[in-house]
Protein backbone atom coordinates (compact mmCIF):
# COMPACT_ATOMS: atom_id res chain seq x y z
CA UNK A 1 0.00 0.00 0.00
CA UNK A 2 1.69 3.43 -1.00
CA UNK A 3 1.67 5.32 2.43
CA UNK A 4 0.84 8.78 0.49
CA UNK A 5 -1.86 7.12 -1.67
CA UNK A 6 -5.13 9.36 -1.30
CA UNK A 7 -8.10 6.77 -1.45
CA UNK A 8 -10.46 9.17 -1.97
CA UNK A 9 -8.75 10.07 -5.21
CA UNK A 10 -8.63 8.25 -8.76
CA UNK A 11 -4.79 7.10 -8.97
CA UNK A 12 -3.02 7.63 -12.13
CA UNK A 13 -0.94 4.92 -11.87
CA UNK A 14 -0.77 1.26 -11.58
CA UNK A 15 0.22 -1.48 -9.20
CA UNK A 16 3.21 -2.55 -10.52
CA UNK A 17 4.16 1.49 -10.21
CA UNK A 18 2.72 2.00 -6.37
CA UNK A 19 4.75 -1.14 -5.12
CA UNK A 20 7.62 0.40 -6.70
CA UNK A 21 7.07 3.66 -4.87
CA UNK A 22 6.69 1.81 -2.09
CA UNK A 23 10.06 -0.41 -2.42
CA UNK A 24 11.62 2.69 -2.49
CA UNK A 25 9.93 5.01 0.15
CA UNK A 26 10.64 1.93 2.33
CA UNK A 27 14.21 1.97 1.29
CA UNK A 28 14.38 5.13 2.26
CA UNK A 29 13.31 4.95 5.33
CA UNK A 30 14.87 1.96 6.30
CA UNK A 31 17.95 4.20 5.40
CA UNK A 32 17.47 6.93 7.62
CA UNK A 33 16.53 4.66 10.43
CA UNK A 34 19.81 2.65 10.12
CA UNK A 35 21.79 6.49 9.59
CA UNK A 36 19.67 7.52 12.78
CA UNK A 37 20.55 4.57 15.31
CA UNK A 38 24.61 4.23 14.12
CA UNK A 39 24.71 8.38 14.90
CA UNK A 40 22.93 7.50 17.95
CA UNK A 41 25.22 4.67 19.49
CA UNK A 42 28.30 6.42 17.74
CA UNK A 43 27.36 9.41 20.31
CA UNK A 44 25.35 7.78 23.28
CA UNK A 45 27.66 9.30 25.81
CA UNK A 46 27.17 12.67 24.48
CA UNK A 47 23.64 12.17 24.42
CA UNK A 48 23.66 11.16 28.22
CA UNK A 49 25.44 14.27 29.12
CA UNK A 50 22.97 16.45 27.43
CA UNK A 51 19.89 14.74 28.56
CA UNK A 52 21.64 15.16 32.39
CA UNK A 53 22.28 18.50 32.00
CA UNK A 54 18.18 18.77 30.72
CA UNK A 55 17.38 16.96 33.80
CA UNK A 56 19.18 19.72 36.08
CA UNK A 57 18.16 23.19 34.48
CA UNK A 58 15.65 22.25 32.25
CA UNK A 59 16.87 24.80 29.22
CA UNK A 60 20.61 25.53 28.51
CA UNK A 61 21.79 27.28 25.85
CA UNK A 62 23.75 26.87 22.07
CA UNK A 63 26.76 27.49 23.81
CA UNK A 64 26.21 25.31 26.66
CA UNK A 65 25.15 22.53 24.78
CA UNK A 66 28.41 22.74 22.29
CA UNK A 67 30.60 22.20 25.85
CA UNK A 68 28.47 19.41 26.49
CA UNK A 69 28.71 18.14 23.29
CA UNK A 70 32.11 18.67 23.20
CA UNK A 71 32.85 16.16 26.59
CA UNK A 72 33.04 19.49 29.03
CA UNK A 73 30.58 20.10 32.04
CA UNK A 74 28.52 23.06 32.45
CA UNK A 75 27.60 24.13 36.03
């Protein structure tokens, strides 16, 4: 089923066409998911530090978050 397919619309295409739209919107997304979880693990300590410092003042800046980022400690 072609996730942006409009059923209350007459499609100008055929089958064989919306499965490959959907091969490759699910390519695609597969993709990003696989891009999103590596950057993820790749920077889960960085991501713990940030999250912390969320915890503890609920906002903190650009600037703050760079340091963070960066493997410093903001107070």
């Amino acid at each position: 089923v072609f996730l942006g397919r409009d059923f209350n619309k007459i499609r100008n295409y055929s089958e064989d066409v919306a499965a490959k739209i959907d091969r490759e919107m699910r390519r695609i997304i597969d993709n990003a998911y696989n891009k999103t979880e590596k950057l993820l693990s790749e920077n889960i300590e960085k991501l713990h530090r940030v999250a912390q410092a969320l915890l503890e003042k609920e906002t903190i800046t650009g600037k703050e978050f760079e340091i963070l980022f960066d493997g410093g400690s903001i107070s």
